[in-house]
Protein backbone atom coordinates (compact mmCIF):
# COMPACT_ATOMS: atom_id res chain seq x y z
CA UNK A 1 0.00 0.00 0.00
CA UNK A 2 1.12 3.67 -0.32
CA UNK A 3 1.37 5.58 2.76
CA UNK A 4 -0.53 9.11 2.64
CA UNK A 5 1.04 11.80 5.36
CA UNK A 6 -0.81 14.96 6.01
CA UNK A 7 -1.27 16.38 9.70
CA UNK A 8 -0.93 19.80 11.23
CA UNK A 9 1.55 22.52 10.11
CA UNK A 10 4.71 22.41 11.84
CA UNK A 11 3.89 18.52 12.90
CA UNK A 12 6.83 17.58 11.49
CA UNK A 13 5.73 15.69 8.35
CA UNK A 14 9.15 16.44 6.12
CA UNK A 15 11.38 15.31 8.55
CA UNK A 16 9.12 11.45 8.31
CA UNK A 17 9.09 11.84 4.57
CA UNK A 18 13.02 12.17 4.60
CA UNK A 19 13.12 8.42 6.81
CA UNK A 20 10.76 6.80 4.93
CA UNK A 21 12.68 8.32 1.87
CA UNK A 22 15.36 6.16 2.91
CA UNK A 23 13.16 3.49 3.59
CA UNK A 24 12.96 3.13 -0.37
CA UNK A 25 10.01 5.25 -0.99
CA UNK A 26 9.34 7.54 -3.75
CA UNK A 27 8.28 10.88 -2.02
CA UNK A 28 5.95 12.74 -3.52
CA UNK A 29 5.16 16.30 -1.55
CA UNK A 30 3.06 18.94 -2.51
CA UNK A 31 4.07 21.06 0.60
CA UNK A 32 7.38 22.25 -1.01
CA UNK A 33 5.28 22.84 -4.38
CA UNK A 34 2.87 25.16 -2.51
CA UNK A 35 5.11 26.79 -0.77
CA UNK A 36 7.34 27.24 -4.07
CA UNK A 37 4.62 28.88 -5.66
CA UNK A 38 3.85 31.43 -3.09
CA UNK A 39 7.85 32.31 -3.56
CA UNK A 40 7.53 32.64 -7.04
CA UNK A 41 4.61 35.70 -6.97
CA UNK A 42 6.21 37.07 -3.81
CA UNK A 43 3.24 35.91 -1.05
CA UNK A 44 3.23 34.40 2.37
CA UNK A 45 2.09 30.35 2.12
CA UNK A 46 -0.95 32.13 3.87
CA UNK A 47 -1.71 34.37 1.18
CA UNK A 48 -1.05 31.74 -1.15
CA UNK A 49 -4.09 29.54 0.31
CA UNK A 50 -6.50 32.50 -0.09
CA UNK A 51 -5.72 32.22 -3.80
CA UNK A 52 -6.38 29.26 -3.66
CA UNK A 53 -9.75 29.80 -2.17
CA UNK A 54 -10.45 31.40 -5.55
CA UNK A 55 -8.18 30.14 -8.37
CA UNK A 56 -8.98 26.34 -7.82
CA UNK A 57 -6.11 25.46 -10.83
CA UNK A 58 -3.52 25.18 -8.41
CA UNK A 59 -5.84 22.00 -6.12
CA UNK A 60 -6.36 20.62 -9.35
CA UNK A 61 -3.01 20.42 -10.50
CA UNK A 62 -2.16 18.66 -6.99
CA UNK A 63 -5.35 16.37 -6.89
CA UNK A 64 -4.93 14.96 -10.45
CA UNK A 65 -1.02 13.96 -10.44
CA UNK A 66 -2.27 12.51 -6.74
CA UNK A 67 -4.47 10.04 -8.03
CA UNK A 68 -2.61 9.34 -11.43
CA UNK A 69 0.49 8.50 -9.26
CA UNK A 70 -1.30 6.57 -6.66
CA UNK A 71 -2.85 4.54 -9.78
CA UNK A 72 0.48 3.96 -12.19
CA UNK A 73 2.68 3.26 -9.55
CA UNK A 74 3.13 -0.44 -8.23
CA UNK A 75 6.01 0.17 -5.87
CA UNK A 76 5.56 1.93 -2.34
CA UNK A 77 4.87 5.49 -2.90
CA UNK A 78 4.88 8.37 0.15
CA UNK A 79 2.56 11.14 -0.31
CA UNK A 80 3.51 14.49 2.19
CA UNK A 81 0.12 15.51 0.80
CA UNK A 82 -2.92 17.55 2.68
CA UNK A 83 -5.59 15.78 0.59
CA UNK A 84 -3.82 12.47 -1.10
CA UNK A 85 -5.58 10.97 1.71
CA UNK A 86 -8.56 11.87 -0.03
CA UNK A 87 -7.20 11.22 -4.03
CA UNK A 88 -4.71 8.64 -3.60
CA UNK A 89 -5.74 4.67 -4.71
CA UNK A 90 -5.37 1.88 -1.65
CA UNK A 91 -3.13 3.96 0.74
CA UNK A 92 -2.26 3.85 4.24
CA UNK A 93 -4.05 7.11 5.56
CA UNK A 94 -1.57 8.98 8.62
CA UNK A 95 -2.77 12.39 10.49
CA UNK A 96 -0.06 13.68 12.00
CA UNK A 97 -0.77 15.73 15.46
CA UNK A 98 0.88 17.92 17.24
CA UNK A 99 0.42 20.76 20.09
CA UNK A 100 0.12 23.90 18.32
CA UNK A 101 2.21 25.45 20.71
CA UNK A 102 5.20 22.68 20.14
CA UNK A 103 4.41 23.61 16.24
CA UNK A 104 4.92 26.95 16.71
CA UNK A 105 7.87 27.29 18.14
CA UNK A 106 9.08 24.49 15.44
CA UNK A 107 7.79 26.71 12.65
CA UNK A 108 10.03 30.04 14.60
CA UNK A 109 13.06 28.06 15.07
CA UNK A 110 13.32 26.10 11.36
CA UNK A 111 15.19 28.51 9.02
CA UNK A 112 14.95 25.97 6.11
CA UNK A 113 11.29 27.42 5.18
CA UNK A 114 12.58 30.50 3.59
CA UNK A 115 11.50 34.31 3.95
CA UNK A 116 7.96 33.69 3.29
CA UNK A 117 7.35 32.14 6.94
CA UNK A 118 10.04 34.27 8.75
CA UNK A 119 8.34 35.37 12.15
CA UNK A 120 8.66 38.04 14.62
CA UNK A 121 8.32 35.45 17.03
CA UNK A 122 6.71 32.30 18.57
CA UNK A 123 3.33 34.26 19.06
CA UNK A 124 2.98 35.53 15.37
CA UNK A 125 4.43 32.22 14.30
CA UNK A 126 1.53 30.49 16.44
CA UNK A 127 -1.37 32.99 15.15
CA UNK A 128 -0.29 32.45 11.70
CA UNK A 129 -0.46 28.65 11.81
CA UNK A 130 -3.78 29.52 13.18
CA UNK A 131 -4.94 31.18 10.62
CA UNK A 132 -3.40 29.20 7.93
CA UNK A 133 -5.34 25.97 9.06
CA UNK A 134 -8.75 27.69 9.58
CA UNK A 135 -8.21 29.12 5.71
CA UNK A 136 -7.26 25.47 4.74
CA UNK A 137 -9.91 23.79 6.51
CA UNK A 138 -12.47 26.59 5.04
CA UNK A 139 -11.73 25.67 1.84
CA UNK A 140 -11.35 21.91 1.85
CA UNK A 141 -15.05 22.09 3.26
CA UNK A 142 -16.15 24.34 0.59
CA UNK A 143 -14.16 22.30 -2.59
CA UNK A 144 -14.45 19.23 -1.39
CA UNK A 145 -17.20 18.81 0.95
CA UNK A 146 -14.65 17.31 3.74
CA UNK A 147 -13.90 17.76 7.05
CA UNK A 148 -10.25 18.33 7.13
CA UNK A 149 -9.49 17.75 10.63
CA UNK A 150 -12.02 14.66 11.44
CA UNK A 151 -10.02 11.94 12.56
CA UNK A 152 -11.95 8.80 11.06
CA UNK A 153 -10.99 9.99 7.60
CA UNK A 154 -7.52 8.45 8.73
CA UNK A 155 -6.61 5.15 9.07
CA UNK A 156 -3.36 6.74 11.73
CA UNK A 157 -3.64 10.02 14.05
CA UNK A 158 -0.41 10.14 15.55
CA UNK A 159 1.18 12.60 17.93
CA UNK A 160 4.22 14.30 17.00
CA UNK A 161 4.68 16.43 20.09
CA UNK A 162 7.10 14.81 22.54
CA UNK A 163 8.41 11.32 20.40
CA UNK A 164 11.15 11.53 17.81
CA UNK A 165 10.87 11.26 14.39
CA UNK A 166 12.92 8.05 14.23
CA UNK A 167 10.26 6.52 16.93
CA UNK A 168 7.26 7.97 15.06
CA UNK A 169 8.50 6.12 11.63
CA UNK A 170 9.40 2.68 13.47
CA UNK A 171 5.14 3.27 14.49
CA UNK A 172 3.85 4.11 11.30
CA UNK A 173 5.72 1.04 9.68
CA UNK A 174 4.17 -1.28 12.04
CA UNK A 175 1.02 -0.08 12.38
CA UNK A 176 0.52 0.36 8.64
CA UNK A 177 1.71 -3.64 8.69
CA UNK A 178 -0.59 -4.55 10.91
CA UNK A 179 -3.30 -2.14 9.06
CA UNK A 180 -1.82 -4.65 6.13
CA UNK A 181 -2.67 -7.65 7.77
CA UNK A 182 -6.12 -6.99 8.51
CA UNK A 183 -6.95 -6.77 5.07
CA UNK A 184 -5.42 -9.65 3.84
CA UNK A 185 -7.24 -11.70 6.48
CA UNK A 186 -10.72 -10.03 4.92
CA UNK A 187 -11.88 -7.87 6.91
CA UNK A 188 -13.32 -4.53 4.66
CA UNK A 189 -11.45 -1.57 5.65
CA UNK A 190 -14.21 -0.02 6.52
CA UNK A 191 -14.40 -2.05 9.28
CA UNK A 192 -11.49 -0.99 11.08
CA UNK A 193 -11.44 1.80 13.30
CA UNK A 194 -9.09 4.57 13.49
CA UNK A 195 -5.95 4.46 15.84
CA UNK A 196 -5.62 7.43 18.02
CA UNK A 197 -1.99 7.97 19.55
CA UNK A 198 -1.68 10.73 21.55
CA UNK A 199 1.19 11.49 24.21
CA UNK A 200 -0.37 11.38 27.59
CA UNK A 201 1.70 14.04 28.70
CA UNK A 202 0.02 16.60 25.97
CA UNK A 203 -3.26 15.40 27.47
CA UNK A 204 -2.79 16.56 30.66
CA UNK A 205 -1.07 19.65 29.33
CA UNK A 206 1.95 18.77 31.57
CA UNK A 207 5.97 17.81 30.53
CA UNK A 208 6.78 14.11 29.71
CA UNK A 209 7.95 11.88 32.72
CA UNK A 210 10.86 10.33 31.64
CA UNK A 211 10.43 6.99 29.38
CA UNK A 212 11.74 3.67 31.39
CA UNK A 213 9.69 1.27 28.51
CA UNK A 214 10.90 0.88 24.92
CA UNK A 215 9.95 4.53 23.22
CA UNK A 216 7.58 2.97 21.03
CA UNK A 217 4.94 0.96 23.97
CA UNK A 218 1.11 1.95 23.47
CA UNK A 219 -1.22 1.76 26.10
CA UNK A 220 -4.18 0.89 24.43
CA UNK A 221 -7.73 1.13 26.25
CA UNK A 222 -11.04 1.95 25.25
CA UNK A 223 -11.43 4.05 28.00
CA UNK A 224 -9.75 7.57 27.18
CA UNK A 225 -12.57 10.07 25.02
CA UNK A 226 -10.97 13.40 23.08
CA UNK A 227 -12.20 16.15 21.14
CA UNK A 228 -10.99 18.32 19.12
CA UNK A 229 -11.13 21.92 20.43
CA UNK A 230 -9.98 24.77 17.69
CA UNK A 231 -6.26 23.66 17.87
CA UNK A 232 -6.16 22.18 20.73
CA UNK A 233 -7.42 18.37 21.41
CA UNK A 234 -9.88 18.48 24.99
CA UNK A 235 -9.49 14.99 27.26
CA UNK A 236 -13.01 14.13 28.22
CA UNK A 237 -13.26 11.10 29.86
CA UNK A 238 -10.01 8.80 31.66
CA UNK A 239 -7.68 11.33 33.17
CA UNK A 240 -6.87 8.99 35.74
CA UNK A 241 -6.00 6.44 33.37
CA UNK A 242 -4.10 8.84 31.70
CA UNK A 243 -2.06 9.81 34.36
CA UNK A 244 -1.13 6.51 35.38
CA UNK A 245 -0.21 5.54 32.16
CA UNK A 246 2.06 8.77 31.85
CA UNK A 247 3.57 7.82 35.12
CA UNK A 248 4.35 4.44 33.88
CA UNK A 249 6.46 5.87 31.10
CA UNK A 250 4.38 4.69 27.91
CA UNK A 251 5.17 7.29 25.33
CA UNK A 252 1.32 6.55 24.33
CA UNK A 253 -1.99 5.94 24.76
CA UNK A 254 -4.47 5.22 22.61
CA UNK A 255 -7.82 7.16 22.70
CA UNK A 256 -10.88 7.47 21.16
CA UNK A 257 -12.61 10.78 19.44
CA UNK A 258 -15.85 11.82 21.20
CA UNK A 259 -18.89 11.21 18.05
């Protein structure tokens, strides 16, 4: 299967693409193509996406060469894509999460994005992000009649905040295997639910306690209800089951989104 990456900005999704780039996929990002064209007529990647609102040539490009790819291509193919999740033929579908204001002060810090996203500072970098995914999410509703940011579109929602990249890959490989697996054994797709991994520690809004279990251990329960809250993601139901977990050094838990 393909594996289709999208998430929030600043979640880290390039930095995955480059290990799974050495993995032996083909890496196909449309990320570095938006952001290329908002260089070339002189805007900010957020003025670039109101365009977009308007001049729907620029999605179409992007949606087309998605699903002509996804099609053509029998080898593993890696999509750092905000809709291939949407366009792309029999792919592994991965949200990646992360706390908007661990993104931010990614976004302020990485001087490989060029002048267009150059920030006074980790506030303007944070409102901009803001902004940026409201405009996106506006829009995908409007084109596309989808809810952007609804986690059951995605076959993986993982959290980016706390783990490292090299532990986030080593997840996404197995749970896209076992995703694999399923299907082999018959079972529609469907029929499987979305996985949820979220860092305890960003639940309770607190720092991580330090990990004494392999980095990549899940807790998985049934127990633990989220929402999503404007950027932020709201725990529910199962803080004490979160804490305990946290303070038994799993670098996740798996949850469940509130219907």
């Amino acid at each position: 299967m393909h594996i289709t990456l999208t998430g929030n900005l600043g979640s880290g999704k390039s930095t995955i693409s480059k290990i799974f780039a050495e993995k032996g996929y083909e890496i196909y990002s449309t990320g570095k193509i938006q952001r290329t064209l908002a260089a070339e007529r002189g805007l900010t990647v957020l003025e670039m996406n109101k365009l977009m609102e308007t001049d729907h040539s620029f999605d179409n490009i992007i949606d087309d060469t998605t699903t002509k790819l996804s099609k053509e291509h029998k080898e593993d193919l890696f999509f750092d894509s905000r809709l291939a999740w949407h366009f792309a033929v029999n792919s592994f579908k991965i949200f990646l999460s992360v706390d908007i204001n661990e993104a931010a002060r990614r976004v302020f810090n990485d001087d490989k994005r060029g002048e267009v996203e150059k920030y006074k500072s980790v506030d303007e970098a944070k409102a901009n992000l803001i902004a940026r995914a409201e405009a996106e999410d506006s829009r995908y509703k409007e084109l596309y009649k989808i809810n952007y940011f609804d986690m059951s579109n995605y076959n993986l929602v993982l959290d980016s905040t706390y783990a490292s990249p090299d532990i986030l890959a080593n997840i996404i490989a197995k749970e896209k295997s076992s995703y694999e697996q399923k299907i082999a054994s018959g079972i529609a797709p469907e029929e499987i639910r979305s996985r949820i991994l979220i860092s305890p520690a960003r639940l309770l809004d607190t720092k991580p306690e330090t990990c004494h279990r392999d980095d990549d251990d899940i807790f998985d329960t049934e127990d633990v209800i989220i929402k999503r809250e404007g950027s932020s993601l709201a725990l529910l139901r199962g803080s004490d089951i979160v804490w305990r977990v946290m303070k038994s050094g799993y670098e996740f838990i798996s949850v469940k989104e509130a219907d």
